[in-house]
Protein backbone atom coordinates (compact mmCIF):
# COMPACT_ATOMS: atom_id res chain seq x y z
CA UNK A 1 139.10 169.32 137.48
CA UNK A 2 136.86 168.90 140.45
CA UNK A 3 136.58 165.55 141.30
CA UNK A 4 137.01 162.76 143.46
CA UNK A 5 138.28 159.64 142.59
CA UNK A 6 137.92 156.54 144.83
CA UNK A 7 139.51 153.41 144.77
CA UNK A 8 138.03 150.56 142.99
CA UNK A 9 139.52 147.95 145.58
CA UNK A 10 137.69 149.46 147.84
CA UNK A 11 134.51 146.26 148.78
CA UNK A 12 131.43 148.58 149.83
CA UNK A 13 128.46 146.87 150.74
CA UNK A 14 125.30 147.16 153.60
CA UNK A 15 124.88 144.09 155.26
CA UNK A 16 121.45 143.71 156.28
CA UNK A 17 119.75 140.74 158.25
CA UNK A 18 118.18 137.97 156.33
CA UNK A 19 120.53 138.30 152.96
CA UNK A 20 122.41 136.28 151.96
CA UNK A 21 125.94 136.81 153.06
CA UNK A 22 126.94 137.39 149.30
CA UNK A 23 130.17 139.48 147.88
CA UNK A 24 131.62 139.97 144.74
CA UNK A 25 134.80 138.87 144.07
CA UNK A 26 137.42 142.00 143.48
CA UNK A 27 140.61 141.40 141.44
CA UNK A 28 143.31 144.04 139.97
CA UNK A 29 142.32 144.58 135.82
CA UNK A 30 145.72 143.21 135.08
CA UNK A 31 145.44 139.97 136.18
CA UNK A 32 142.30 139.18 133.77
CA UNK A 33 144.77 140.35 130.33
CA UNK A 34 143.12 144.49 130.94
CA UNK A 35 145.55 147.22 130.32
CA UNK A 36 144.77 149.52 133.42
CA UNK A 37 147.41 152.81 132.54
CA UNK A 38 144.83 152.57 129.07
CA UNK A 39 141.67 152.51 131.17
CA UNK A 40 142.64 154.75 133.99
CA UNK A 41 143.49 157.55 131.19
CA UNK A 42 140.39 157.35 129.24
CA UNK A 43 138.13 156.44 131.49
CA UNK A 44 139.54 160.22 133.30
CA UNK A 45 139.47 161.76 130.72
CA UNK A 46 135.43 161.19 129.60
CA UNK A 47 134.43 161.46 133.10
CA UNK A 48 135.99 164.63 133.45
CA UNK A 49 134.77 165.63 130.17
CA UNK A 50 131.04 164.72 131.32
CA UNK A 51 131.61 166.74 134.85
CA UNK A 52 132.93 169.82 133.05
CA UNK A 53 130.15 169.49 130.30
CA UNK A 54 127.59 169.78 132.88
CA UNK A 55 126.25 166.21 131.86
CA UNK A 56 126.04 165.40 135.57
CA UNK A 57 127.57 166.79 138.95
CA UNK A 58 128.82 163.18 139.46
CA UNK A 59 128.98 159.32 138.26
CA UNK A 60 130.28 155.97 138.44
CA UNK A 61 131.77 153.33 136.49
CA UNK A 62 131.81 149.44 137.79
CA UNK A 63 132.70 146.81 135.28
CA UNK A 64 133.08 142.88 135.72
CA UNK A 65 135.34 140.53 133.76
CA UNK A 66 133.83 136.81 134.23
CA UNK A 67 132.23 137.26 137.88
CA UNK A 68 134.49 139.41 139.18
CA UNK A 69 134.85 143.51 139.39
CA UNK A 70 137.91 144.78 137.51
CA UNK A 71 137.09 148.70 137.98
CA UNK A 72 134.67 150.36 140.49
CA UNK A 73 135.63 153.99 140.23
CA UNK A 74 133.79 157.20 141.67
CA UNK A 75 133.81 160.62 140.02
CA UNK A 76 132.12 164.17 141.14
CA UNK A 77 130.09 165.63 143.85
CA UNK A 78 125.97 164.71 144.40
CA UNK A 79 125.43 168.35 143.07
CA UNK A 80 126.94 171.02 141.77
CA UNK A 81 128.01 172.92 144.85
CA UNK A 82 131.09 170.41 145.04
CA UNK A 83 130.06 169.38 148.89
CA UNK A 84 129.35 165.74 149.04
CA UNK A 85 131.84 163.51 146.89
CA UNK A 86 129.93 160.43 145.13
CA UNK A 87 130.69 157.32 147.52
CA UNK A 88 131.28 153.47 145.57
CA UNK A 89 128.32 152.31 147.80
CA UNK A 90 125.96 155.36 147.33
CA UNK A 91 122.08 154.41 146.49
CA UNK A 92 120.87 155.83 143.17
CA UNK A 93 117.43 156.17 141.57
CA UNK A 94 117.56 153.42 138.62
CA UNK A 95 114.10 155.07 136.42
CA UNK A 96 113.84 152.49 133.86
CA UNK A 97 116.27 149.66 134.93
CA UNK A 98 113.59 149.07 137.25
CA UNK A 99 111.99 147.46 134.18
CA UNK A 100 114.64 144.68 133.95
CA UNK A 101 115.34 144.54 137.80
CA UNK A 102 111.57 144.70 139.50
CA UNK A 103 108.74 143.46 137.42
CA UNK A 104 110.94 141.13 134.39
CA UNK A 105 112.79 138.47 136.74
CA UNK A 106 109.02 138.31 137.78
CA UNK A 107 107.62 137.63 134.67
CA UNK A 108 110.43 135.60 133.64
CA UNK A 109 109.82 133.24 136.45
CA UNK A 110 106.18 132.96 136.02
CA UNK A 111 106.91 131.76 132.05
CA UNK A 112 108.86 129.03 133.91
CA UNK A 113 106.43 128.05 135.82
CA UNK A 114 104.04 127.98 133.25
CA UNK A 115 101.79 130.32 134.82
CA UNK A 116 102.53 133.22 131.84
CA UNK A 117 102.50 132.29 128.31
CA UNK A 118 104.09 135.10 126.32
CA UNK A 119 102.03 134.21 123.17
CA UNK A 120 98.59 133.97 124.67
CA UNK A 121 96.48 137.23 124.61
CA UNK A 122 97.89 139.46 127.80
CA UNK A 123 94.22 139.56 128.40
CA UNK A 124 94.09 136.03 129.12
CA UNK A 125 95.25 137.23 132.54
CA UNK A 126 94.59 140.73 132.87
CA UNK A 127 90.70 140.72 132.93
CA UNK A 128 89.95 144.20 132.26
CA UNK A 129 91.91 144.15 128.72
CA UNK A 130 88.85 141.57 127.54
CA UNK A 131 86.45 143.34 126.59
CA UNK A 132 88.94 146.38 124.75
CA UNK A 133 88.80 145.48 121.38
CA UNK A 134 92.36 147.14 120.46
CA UNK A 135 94.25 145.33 123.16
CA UNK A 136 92.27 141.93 123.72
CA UNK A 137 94.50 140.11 120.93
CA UNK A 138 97.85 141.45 122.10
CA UNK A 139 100.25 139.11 123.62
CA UNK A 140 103.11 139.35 126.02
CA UNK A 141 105.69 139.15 123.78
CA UNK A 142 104.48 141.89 121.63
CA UNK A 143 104.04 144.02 124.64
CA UNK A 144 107.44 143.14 126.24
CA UNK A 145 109.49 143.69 122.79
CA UNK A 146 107.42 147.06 122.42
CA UNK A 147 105.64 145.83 119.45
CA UNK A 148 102.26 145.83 120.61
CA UNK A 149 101.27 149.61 119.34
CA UNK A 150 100.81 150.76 123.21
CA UNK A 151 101.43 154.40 123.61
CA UNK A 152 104.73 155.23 125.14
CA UNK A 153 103.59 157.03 128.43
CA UNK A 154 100.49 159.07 130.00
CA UNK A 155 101.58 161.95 131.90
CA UNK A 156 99.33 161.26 134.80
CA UNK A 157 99.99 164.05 137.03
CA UNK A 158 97.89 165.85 134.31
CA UNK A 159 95.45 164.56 136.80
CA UNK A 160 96.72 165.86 140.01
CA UNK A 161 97.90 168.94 139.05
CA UNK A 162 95.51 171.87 138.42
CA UNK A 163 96.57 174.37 135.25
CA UNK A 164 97.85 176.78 137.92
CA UNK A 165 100.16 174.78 140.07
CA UNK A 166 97.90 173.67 142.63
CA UNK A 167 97.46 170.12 143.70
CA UNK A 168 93.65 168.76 143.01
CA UNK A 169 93.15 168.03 146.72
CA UNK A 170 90.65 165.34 145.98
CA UNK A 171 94.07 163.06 145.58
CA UNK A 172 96.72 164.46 147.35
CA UNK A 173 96.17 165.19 150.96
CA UNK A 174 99.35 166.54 153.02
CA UNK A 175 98.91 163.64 155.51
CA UNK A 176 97.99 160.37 155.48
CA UNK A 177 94.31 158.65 156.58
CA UNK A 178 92.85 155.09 156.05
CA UNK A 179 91.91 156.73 152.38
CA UNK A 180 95.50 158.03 151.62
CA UNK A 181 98.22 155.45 152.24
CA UNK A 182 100.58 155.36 149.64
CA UNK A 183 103.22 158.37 149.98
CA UNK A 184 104.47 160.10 147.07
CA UNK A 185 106.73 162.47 149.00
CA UNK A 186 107.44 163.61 152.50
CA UNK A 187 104.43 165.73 153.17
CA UNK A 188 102.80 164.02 150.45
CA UNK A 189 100.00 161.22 149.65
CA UNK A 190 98.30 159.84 147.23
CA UNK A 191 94.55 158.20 147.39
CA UNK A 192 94.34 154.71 147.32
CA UNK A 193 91.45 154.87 144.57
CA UNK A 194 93.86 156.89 141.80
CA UNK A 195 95.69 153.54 141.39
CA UNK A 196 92.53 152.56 139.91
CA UNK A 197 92.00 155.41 137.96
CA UNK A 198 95.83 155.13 136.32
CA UNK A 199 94.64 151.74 135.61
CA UNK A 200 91.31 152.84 133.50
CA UNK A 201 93.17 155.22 131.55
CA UNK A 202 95.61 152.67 130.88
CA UNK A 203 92.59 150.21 129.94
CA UNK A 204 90.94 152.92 127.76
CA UNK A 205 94.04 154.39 126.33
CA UNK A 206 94.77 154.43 122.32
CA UNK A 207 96.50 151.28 120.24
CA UNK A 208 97.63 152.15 116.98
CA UNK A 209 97.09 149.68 114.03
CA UNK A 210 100.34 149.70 112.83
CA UNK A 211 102.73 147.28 114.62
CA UNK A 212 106.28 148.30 114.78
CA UNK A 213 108.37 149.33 117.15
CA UNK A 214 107.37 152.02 119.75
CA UNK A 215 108.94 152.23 122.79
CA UNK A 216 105.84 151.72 126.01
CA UNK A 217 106.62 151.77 129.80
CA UNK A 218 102.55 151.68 129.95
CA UNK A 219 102.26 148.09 131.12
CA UNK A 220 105.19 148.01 134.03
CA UNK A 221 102.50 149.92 135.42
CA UNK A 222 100.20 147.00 136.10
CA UNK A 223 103.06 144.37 135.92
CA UNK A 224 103.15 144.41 139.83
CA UNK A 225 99.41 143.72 140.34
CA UNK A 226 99.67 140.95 138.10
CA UNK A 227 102.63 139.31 139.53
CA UNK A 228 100.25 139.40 142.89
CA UNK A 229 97.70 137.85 141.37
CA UNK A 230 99.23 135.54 140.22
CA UNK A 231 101.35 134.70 142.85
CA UNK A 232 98.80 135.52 145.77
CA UNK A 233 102.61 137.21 147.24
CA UNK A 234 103.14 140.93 148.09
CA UNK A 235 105.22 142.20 144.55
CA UNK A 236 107.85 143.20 147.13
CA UNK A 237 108.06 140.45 149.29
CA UNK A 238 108.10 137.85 145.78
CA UNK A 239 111.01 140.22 144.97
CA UNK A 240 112.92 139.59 147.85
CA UNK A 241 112.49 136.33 148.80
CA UNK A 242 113.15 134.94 144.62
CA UNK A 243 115.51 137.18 143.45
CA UNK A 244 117.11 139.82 145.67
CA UNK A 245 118.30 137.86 148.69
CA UNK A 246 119.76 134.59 146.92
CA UNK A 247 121.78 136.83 144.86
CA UNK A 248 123.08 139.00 147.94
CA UNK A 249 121.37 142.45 146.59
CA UNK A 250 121.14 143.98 150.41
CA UNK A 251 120.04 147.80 148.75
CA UNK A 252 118.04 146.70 145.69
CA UNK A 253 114.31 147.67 146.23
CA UNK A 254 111.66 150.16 146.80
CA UNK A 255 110.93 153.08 148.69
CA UNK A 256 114.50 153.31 150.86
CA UNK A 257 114.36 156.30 152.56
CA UNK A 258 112.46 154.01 155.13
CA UNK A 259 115.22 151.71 155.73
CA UNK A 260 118.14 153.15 157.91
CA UNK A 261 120.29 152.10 155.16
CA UNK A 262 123.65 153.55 156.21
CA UNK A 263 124.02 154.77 152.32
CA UNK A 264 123.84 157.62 151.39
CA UNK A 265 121.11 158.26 148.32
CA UNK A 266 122.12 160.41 145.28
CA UNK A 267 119.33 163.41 144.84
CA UNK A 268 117.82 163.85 141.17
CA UNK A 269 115.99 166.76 140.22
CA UNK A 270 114.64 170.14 142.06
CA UNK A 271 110.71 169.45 141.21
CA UNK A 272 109.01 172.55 139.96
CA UNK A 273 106.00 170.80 138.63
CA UNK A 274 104.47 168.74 142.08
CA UNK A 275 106.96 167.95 145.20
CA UNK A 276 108.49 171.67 144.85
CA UNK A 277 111.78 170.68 145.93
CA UNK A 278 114.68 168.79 145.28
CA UNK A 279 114.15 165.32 145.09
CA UNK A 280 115.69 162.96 146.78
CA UNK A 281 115.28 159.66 148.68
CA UNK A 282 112.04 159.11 146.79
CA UNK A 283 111.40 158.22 142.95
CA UNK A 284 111.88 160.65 140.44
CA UNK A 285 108.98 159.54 137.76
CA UNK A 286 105.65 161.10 138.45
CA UNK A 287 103.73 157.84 137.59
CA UNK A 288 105.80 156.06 139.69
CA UNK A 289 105.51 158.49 142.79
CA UNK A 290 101.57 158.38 141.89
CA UNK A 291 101.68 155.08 142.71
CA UNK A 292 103.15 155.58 146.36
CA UNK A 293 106.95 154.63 144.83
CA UNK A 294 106.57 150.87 144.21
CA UNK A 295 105.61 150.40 140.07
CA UNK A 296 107.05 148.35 137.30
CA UNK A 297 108.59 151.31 135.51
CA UNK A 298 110.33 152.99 138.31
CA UNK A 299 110.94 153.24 141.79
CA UNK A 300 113.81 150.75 142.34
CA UNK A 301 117.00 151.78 144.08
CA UNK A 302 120.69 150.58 144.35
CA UNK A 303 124.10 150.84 144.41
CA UNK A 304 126.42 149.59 142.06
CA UNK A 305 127.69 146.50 143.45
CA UNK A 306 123.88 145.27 143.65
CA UNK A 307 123.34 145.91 140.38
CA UNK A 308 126.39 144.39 139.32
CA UNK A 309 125.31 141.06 140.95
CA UNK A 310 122.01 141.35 139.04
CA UNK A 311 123.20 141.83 135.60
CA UNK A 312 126.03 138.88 136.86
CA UNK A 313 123.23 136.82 137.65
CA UNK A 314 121.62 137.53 133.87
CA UNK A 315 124.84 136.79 132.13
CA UNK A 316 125.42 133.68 133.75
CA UNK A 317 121.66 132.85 132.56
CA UNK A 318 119.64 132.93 135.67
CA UNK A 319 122.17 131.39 137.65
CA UNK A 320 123.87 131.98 140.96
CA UNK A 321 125.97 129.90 143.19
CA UNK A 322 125.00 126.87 141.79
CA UNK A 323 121.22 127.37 142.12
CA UNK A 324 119.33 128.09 138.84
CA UNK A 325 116.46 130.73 140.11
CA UNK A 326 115.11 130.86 136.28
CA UNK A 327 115.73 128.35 133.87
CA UNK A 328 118.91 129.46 131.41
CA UNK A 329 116.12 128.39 128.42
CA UNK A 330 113.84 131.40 129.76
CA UNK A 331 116.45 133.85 130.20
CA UNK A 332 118.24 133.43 126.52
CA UNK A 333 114.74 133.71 125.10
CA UNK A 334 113.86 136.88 127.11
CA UNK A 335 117.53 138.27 126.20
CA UNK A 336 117.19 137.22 122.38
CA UNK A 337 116.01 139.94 119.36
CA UNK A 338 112.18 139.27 118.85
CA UNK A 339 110.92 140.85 116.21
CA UNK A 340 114.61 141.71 113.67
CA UNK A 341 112.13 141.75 110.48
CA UNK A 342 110.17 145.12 111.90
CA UNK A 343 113.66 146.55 112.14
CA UNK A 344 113.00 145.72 116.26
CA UNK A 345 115.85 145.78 118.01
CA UNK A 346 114.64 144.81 121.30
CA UNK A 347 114.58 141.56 123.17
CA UNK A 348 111.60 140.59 125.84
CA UNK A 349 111.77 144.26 128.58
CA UNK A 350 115.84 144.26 127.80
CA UNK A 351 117.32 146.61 125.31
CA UNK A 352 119.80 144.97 122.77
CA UNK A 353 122.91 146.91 120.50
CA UNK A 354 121.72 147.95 117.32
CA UNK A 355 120.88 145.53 114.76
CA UNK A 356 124.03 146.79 112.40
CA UNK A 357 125.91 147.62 115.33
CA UNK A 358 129.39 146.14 114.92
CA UNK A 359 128.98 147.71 111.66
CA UNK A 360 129.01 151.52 113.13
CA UNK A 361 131.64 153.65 114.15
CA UNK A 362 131.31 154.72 117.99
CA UNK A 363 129.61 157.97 117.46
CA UNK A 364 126.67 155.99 115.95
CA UNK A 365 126.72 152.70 117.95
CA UNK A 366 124.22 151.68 120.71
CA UNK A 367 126.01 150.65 122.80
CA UNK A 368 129.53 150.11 122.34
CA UNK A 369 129.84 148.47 118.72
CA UNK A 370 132.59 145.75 120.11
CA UNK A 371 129.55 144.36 122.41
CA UNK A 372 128.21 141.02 121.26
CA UNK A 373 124.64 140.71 119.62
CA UNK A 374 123.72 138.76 122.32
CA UNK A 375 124.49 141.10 125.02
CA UNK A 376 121.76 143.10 126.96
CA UNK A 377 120.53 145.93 129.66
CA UNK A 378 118.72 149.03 129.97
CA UNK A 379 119.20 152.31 130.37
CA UNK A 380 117.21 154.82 132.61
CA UNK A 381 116.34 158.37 132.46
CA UNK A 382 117.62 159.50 135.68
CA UNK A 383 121.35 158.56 134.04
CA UNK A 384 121.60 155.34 135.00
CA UNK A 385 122.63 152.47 132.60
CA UNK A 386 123.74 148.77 132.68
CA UNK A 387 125.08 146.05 130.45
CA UNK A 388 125.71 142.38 130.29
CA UNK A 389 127.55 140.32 127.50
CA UNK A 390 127.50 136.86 127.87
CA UNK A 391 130.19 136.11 124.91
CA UNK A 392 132.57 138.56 126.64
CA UNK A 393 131.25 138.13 129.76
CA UNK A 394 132.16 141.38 130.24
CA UNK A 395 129.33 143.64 132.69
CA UNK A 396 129.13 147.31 132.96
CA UNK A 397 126.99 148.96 135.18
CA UNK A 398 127.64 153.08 134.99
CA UNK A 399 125.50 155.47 137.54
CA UNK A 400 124.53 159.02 137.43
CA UNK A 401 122.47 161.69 137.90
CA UNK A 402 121.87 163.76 135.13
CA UNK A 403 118.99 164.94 135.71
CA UNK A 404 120.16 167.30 138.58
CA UNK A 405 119.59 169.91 138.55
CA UNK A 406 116.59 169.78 135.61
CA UNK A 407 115.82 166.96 132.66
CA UNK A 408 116.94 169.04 130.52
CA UNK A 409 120.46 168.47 130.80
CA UNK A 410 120.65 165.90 127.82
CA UNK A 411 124.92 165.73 127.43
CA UNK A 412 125.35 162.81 128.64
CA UNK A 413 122.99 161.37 125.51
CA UNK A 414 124.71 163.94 123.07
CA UNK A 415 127.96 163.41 124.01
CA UNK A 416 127.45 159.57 124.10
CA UNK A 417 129.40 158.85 127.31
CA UNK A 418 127.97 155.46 128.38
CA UNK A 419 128.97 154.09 125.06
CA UNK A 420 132.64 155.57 125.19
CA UNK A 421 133.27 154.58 128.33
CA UNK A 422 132.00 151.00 127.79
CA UNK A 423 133.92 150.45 124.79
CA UNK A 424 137.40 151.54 126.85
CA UNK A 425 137.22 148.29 128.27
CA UNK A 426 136.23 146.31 125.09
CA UNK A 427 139.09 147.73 123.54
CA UNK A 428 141.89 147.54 126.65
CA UNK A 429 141.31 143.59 126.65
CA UNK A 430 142.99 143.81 123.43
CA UNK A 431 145.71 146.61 123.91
């Protein structure tokens, strides 16, 4: 098998000025009760079933017992030309868990404070949903547990992209000006008015009438406007300074190619459609990159251990060495099933097990069926998927990039990996 395996003692981290001086705490499986011959061989033996499936060139597996990192293993190569091993402290896109690690400690924080109330009309504070008959009653919670009848996504690059390949020049100029700022790729950049424009199709698009559970990445969109206004901070900046540097995340944020990290970043997909190229360094989701890399639903990179203090930081309930950044009250009720009557699995942005979960075999179960109800995380398209349970206190936090060399590569879903591999742990605690 071609692979490399690293070892999971191994502490990686960036240091970078201003964060806090933060590290997780490393300890052999054995002497939290795991049976580490039992991991080691399964946890192998799916990776190298994944590699040689052609689910992904490469991945990564960190897990935490309590608050401290049991495993933090490293399998594959970047691509598939078997030249670059994957590193424990490499930088990978996160897609979706942007959701739960950009614009959702955000919002959680603002319920806090009282400045968000998830049960008053969204359109309370985002003006332009007043007067839009369809979307003027929905509230926050609906929206956040994907209950609100929003339409899952709008291919915006529709908009940029002419039927035969070429780029509407109107919005993407090949250099940057005073009217094109934001930069969607190297070479590449976007005008500042076609944030505006994503935001009246948003504003205009459909709502259907019946209210059940459809999955909508529509409003992370917006999510970092409205987290400016209502925090008169830069969405980046109110990042940093409330959540990403008290819990010692040096990687975690936007837009990194910019940052001399010493990391290296994990490509995702060769781009036929717009950047013509591999990707890599810069988001992977169209809307996203439309937006100059910094949204709600994507854009976010990081390396394991920094998502591994995040999730920590959620399973302790918003707190982290001794300072509570969002009240424990907030965080259950953001992490808790909201609507289990529509057959709504989902809790407030976080994804949650199935609602008959324990009662499936692991073929069927999302995710592993020994995870407690009340655990929680997110997956994201690029291959990327983490997980905190807060009765086992068991976190897993599992990398990839399947989408290289094209989306279509869809084994790693088929062949349920994530969920195997998570449940190796579950059940070595009680070999």
């Amino acid at each position: 098998m071609k692979k490399i395996v690293l070892s999971f003692f191994l502490i990686t981290s960036v240091m970078q000025l201003g964060f806090a001086q933060r590290e997780l705490i490393h300890a052999k499986p054995a002497t939290l009760g795991f049976d580490i011959d039992f991991i080691n061989q399964k946890v192998d033996s799916i990776m190298e079933m994944g590699i040689d499936s052609l689910a992904f060139p490469g991945a990564q597996l960190l897990v935490a017992k309590n608050d401290t990192v049991i495993f933090h293993k490293a399998y594959g190569y970047h691509t598939y030309d078997n030249i670059q091993p994957v590193a424990l402290n490499d930088l990978y896109d996160l897609a979706s868990v942007t959701k739960i690690a950009g614009p959702l400690p955000g919002l959680m924080k603002l319920v806090d404070e009282g400045k968000l109330d998830l049960d008053k009309p969204f359109s309370t504070y985002w003006k332009p949903w007043r007067n839009r008959k369809d979307k003027k009653d929905l509230t926050l919670r609906e929206i956040l547990a994907h209950q609100a009848g929003l339409v899952p996504y709008i291919v915006f690059l529709e908009k940029v992209v002419l039927e035969n390949g070429k780029i509407k020049r109107r919005f993407v100029h090949h250099s940057s000006d005073k009217r094109f700022q934001g930069q969607v790729y190297d070479g590449l950049y976007i005008n500042n008015r076609f944030e505006r424009k994503m935001n009246r199709i948003i504003n205009r698009s459909k709502v259907s009438d019946e209210k059940k559970y459809l999955y909508s990445g529509l409003t992370f969109l917006i999510f970092p406007s409205l987290i400016e206004q209502l925090t008169g901070t830069d969405y980046q900046a109110y990042l940093e300074e409330n959540f990403y540097q008290p819990i010692g995340s040096h990687t975690l944020g936007y837009l990194p190619t910019g940052k001399n990290y010493a990391n290296d970043i994990v490509p995702t997909e060769v781009d036929s459609l717009f950047r013509k190229t591999l990707v890599k360094g810069w988001v992977h989701d169209e809307n996203a990159g439309l937006k100059g890399g910094v949204s709600g639903n994507a854009g976010l990179f990081a390396t394991a251990d920094d998502l591994a203090k995040l999730m920590l930081f959620y399973q302790n309930y918003g707190r982290v060495d001794g300072q509570q950044l969002i009240s424990a009250e907030t965080v259950k009720e953001f992490t808790e099933v909201q609507f289990p009557e529509n057959e709504n699995r989902r809790g407030l942005g976080f994804d949650k097990p199935l609602l008959n979960n324990a009662e499936l075999p692991l073929a069927d179960a999302y995710p592993s069926p020994l995870a407690s109800p009340e655990s929680f995380g997110h997956s994201g398209f690029t291959g990327t998927f983490v997980w905190a349970d807060p009765v086992n206190k068991l976190t897993y936090i599992f990398l990839s990039n399947r989408v290289y060399p094209s989306r279509d590569h869809q084994k790693l879903y088929s062949l349920g990996i994530r969920e195997a591999l998570q449940d190796v742990f579950y059940s070595a605690e009680h070999e």
